[in-house]
C-alpha atoms as a PDB file:
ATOM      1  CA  UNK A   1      94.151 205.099 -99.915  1.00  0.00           C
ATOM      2  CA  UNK A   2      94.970 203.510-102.997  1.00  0.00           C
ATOM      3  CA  UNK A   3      95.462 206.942-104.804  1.00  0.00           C
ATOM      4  CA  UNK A   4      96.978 208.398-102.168  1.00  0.00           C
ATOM      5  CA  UNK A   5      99.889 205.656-102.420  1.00  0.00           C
ATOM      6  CA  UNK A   6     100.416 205.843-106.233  1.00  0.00           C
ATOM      7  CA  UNK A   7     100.148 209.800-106.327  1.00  0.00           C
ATOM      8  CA  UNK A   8     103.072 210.123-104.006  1.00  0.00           C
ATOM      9  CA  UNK A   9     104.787 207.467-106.083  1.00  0.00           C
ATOM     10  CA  UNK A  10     104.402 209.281-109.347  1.00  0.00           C
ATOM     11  CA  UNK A  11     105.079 212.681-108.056  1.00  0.00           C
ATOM     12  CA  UNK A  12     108.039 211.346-106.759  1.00  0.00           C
ATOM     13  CA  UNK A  13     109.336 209.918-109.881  1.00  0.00           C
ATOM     14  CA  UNK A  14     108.404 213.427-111.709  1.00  0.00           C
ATOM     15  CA  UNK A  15     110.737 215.196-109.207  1.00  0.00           C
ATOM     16  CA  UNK A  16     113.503 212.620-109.845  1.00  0.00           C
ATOM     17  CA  UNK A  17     113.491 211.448-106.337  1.00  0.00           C
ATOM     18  CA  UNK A  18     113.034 207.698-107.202  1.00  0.00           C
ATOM     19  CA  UNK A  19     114.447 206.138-110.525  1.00  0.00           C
ATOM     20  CA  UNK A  20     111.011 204.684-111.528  1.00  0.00           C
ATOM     21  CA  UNK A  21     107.494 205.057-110.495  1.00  0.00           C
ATOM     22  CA  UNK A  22     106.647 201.508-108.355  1.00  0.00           C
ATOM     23  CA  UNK A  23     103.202 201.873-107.904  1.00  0.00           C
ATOM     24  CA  UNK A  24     102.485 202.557-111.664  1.00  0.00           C
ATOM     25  CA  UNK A  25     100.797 199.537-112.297  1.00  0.00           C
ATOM     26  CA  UNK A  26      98.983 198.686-108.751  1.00  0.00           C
ATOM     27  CA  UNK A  27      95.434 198.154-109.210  1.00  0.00           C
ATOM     28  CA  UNK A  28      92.610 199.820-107.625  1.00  0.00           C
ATOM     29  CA  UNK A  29      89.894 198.173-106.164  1.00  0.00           C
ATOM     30  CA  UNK A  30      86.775 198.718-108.126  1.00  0.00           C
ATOM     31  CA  UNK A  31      84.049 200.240-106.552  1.00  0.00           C
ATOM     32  CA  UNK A  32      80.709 199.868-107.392  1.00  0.00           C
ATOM     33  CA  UNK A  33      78.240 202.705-106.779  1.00  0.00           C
ATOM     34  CA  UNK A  34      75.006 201.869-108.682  1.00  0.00           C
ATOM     35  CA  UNK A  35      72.500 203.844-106.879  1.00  0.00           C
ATOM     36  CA  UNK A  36      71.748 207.283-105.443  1.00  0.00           C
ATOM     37  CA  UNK A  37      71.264 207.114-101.685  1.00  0.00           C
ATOM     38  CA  UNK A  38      69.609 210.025-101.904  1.00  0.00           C
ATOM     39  CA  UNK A  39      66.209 209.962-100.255  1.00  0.00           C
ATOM     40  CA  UNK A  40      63.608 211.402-102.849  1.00  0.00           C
ATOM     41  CA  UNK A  41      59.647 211.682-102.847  1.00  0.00           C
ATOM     42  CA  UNK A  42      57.215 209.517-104.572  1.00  0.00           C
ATOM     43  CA  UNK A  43      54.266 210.871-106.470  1.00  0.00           C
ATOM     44  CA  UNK A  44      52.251 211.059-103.550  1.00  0.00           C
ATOM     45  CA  UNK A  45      54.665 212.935-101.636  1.00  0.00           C
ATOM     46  CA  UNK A  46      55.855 215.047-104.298  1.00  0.00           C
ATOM     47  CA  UNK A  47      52.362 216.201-105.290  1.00  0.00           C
ATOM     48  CA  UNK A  48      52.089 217.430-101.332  1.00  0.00           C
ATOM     49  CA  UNK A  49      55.090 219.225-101.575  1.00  0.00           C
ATOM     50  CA  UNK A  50      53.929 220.885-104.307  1.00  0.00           C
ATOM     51  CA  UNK A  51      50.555 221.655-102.965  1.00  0.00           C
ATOM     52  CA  UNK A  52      51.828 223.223 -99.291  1.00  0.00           C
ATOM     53  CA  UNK A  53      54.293 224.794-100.820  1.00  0.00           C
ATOM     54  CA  UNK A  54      52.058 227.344-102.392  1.00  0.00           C
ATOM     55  CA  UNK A  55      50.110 227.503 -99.874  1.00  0.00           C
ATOM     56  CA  UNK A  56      53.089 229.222 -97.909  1.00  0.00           C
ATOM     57  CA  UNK A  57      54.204 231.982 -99.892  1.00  0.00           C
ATOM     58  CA  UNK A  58      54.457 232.081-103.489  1.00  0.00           C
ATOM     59  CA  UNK A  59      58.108 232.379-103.230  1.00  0.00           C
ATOM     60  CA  UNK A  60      58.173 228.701-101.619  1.00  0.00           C
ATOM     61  CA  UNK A  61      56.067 228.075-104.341  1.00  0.00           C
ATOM     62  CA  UNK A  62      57.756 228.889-107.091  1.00  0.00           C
ATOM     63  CA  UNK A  63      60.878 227.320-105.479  1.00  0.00           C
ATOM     64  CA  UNK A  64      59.359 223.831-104.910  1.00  0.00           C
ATOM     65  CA  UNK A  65      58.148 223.846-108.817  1.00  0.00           C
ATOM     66  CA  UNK A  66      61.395 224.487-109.929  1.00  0.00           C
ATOM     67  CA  UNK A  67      63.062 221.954-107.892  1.00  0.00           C
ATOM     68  CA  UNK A  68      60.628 219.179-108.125  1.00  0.00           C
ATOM     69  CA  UNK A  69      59.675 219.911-111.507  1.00  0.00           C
ATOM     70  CA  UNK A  70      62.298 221.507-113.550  1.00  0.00           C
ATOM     71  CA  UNK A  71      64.974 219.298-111.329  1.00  0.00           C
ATOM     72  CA  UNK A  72      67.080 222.415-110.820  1.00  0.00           C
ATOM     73  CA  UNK A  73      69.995 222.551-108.230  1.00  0.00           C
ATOM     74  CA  UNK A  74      69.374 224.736-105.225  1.00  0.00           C
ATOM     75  CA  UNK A  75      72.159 227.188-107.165  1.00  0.00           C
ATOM     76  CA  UNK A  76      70.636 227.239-109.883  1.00  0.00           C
ATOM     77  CA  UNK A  77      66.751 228.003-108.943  1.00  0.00           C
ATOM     78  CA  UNK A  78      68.392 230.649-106.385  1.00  0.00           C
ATOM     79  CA  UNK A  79      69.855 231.825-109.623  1.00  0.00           C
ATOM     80  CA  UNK A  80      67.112 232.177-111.809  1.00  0.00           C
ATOM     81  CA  UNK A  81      66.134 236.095-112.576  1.00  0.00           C
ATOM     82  CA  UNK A  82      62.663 237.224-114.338  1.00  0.00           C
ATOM     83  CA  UNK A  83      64.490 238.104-117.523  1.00  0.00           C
ATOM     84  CA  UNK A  84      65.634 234.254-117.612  1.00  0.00           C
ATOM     85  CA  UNK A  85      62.545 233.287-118.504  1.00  0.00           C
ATOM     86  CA  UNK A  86      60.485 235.837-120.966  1.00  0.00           C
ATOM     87  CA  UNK A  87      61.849 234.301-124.378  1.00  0.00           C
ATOM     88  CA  UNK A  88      59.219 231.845-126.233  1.00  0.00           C
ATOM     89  CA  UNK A  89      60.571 229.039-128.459  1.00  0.00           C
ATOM     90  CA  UNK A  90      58.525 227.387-130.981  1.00  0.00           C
ATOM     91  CA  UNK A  91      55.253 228.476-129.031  1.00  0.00           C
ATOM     92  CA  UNK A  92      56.725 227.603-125.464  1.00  0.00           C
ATOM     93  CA  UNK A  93      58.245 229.788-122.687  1.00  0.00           C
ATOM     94  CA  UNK A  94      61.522 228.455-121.812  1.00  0.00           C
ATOM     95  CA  UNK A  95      63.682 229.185-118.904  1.00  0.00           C
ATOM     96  CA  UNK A  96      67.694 229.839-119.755  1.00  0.00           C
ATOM     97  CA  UNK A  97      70.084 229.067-117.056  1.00  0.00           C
ATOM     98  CA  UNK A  98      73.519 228.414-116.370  1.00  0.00           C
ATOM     99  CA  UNK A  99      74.280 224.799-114.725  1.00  0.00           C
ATOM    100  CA  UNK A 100      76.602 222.714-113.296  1.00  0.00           C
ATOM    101  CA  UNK A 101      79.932 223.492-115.308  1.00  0.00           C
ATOM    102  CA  UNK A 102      78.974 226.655-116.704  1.00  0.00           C
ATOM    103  CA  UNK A 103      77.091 225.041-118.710  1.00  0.00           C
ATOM    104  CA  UNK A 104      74.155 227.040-120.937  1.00  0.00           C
ATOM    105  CA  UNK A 105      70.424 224.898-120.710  1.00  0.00           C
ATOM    106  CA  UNK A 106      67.192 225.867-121.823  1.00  0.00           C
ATOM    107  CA  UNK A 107      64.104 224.007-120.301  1.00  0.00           C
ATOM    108  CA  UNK A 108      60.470 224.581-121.636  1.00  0.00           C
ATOM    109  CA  UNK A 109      58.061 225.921-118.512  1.00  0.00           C
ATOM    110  CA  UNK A 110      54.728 223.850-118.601  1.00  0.00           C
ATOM    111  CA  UNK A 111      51.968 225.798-117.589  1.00  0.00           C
ATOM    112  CA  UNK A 112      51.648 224.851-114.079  1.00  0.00           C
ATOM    113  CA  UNK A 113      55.119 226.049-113.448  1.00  0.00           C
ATOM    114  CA  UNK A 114      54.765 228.979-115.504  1.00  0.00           C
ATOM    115  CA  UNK A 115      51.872 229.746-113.184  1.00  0.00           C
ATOM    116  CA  UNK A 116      53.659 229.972-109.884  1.00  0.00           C
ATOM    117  CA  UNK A 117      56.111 231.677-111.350  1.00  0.00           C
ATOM    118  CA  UNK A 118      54.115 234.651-112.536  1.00  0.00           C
ATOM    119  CA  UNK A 119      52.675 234.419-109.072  1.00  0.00           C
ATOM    120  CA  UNK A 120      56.010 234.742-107.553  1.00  0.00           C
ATOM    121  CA  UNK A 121      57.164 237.792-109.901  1.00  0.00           C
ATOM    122  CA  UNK A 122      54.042 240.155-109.346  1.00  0.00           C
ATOM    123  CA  UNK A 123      54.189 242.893-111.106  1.00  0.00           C
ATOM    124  CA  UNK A 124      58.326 242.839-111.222  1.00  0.00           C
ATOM    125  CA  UNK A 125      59.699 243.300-114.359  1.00  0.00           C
ATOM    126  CA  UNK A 126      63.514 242.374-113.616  1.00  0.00           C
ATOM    127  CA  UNK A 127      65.562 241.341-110.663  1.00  0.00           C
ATOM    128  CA  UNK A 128      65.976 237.896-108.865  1.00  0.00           C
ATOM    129  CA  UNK A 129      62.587 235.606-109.434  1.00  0.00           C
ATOM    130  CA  UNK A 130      62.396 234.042-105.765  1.00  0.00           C
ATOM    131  CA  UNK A 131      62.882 236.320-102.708  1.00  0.00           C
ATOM    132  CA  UNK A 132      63.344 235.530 -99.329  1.00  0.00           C
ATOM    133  CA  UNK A 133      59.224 236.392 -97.869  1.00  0.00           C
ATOM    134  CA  UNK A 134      60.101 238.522 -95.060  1.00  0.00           C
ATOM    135  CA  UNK A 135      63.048 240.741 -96.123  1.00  0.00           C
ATOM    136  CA  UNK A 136      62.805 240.758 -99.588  1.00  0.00           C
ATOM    137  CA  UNK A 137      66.491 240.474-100.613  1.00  0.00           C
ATOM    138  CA  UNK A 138      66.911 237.835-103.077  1.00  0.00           C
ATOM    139  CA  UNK A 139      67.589 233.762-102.022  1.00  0.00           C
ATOM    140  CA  UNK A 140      70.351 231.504-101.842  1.00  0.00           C
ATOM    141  CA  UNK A 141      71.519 228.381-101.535  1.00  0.00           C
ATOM    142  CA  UNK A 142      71.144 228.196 -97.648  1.00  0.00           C
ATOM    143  CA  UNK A 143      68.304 230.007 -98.267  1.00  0.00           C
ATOM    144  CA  UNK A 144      66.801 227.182-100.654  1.00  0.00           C
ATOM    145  CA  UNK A 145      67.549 224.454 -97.856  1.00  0.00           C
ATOM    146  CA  UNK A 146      65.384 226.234 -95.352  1.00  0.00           C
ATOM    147  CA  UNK A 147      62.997 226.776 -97.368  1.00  0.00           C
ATOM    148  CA  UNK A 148      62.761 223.296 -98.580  1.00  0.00           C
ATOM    149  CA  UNK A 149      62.858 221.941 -95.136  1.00  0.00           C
ATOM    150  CA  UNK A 150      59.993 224.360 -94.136  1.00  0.00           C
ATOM    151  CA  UNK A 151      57.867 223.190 -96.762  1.00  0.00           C
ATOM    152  CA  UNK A 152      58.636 219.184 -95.626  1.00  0.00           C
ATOM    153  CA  UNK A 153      57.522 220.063 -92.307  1.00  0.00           C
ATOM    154  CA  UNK A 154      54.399 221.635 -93.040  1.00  0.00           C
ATOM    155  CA  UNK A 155      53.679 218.758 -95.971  1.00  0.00           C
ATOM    156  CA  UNK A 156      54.228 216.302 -93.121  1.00  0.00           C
ATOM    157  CA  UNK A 157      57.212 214.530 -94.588  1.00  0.00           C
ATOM    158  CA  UNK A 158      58.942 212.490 -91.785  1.00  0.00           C
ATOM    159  CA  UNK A 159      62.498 212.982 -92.784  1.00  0.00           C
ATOM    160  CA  UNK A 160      65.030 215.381 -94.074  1.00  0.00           C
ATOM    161  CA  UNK A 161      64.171 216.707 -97.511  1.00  0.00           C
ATOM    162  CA  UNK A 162      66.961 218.765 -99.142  1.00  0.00           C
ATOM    163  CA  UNK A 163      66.666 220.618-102.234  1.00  0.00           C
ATOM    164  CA  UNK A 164      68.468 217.461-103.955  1.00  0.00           C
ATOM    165  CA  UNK A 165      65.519 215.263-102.890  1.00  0.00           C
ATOM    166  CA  UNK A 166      63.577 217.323-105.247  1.00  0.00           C
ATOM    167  CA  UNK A 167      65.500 217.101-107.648  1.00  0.00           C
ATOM    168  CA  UNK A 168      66.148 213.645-107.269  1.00  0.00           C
ATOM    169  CA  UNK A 169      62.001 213.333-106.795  1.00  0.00           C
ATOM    170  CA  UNK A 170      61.962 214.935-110.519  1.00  0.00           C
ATOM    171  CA  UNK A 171      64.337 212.320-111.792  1.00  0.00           C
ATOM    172  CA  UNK A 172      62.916 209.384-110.570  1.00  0.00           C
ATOM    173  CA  UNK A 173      59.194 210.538-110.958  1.00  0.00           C
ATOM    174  CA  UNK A 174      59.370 210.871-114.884  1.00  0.00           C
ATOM    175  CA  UNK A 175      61.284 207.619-114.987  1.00  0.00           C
ATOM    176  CA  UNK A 176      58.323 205.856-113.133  1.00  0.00           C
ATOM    177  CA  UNK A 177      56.143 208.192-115.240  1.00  0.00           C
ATOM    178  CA  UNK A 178      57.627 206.265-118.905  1.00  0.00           C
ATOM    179  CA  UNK A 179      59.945 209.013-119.452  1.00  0.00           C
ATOM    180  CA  UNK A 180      62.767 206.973-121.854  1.00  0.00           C
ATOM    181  CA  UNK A 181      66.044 207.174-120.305  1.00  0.00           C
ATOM    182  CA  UNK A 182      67.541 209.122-122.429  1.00  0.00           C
ATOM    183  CA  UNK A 183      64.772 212.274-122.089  1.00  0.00           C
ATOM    184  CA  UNK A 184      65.443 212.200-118.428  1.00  0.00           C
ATOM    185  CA  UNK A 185      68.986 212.461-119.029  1.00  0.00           C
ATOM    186  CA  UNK A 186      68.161 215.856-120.619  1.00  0.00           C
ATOM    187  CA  UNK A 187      66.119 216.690-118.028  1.00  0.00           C
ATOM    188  CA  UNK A 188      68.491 215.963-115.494  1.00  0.00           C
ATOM    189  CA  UNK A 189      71.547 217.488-117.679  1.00  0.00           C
ATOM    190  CA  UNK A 190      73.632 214.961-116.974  1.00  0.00           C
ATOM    191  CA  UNK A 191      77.046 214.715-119.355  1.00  0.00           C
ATOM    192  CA  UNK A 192      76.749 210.880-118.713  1.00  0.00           C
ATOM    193  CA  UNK A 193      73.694 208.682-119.247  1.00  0.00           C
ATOM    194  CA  UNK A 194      74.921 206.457-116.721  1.00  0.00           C
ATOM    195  CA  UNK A 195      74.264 208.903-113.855  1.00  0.00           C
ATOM    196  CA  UNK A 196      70.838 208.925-114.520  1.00  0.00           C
ATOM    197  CA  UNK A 197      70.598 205.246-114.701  1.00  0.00           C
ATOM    198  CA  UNK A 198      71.892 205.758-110.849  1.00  0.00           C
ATOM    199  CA  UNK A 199      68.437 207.650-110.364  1.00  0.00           C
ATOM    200  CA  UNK A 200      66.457 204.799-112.621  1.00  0.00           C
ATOM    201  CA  UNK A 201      67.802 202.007-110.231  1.00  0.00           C
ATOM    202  CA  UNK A 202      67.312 203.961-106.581  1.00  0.00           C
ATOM    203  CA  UNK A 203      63.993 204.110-107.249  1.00  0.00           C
ATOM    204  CA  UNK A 204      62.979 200.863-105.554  1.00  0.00           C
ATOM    205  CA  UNK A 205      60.131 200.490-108.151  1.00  0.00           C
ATOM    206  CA  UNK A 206      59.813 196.696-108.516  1.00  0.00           C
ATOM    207  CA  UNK A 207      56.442 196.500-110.522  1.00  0.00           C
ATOM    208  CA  UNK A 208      58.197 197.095-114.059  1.00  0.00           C
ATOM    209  CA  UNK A 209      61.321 194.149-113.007  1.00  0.00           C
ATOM    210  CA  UNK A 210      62.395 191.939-115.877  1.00  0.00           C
ATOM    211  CA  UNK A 211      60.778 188.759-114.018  1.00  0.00           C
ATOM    212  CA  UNK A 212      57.450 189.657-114.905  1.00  0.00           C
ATOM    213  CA  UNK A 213      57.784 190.143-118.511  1.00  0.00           C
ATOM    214  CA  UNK A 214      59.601 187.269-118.600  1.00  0.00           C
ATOM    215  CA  UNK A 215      57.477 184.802-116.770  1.00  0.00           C
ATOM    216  CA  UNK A 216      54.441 186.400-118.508  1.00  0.00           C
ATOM    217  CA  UNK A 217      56.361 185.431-121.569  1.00  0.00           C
ATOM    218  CA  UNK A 218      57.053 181.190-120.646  1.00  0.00           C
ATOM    219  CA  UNK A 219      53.675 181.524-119.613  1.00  0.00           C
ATOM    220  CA  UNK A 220      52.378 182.344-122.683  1.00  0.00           C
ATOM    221  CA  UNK A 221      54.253 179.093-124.170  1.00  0.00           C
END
């Protein structure tokens, strides 16, 4: 409401309606948004997901591993194209893709991934990787939530999973996994490390809190 007041304040004084701009210093209220409410998987779950996923089509397959592994927004894996993917750097296939921004990314494929996504191209050369099963026309992002929500349903996940959650599951799963903040940050793609410190404090992990280290520390004394 706050930026509301002081944009038609400012505007105002631009158009030489009002001598001065009143509202120029009014302070906002801070707030604070420190965590994602997004609701992700744990390793457990994520694992599952993983699992029935494949065991669905390989194009739910290769979907859920590039969501829940690669972290990739639902745009982006609807996105991704066979010829994305067929360039090897320093002895690993990497996928190119265009993110958030238009911005350029390359990601290595690990083996697993690289697996379901051979699966998922066949013997296609070129073209959209993941298809939609029945018609064959290539996926997007509405296309990605149903398929995700599909694949929660069948995995037995009691709540709504979007393509974020995976994501999200990706994010916080390497953070719980020892992944340094700053290598998830690449992983993510995020512009600001303190996004994915949003992820790192959502995670509801308390085994690794300061207390412990601390009180095994006095305790040592």
């Amino acid at each position: 409401m706050m930026h509301g007041v002081r944009g038609f304040f400012r505007f105002a004084h631009i158009d030489g309606l009002i001598p001065a701009d009143p509202a120029v210093y009014a302070q906002l209220p801070k707030i604070h948004q420190d965590e994602s409410r997004t609701q992700g998987l744990d390793r457990l779950e994520l694992i599952r997901f993983l699992q029935v996923a494949q065991t669905i089509t390989v194009h739910h397959g290769a979907l859920a591993y590039l969501l829940g592994i690669n972290a990739l927004r639902a745009s982006e894996a609807a996105a991704v194209r066979i010829e994305d993917y067929r360039e090897t750097l320093r002895g690993r296939r990497v996928l190119h893709l265009v993110g958030k921004g238009n911005k350029p990314a390359t990601m290595p494929l690990t083996v697993p991934v690289l697996r379901v996504l051979e699966a998922c191209r066949g013997e296609r050369t070129e073209g959209p990787l993941v298809r939609r099963p029945v018609s064959g026309k290539p996926i997007d992002r509405r296309d990605c939530y149903r398929m995700v929500a599909r694949i929660a349903k069948a995995a037995g996940i009691p709540r709504h999973i979007s393509p974020h959650s995976l994501r999200h599951a990706a994010i916080t799963n390497a953070l719980d996994a020892g992944v340094p903040l700053r290598d998830a940050q690449i992983l993510a793609r995020h512009a600001d490390p303190r996004t994915t410190e949003h992820y790192d404090r959502a995670r509801g992990n308390l085994d690794r809190h300061g207390v412990h280290f601390l009180t095994a520390y006095v305790a040592g004394v």
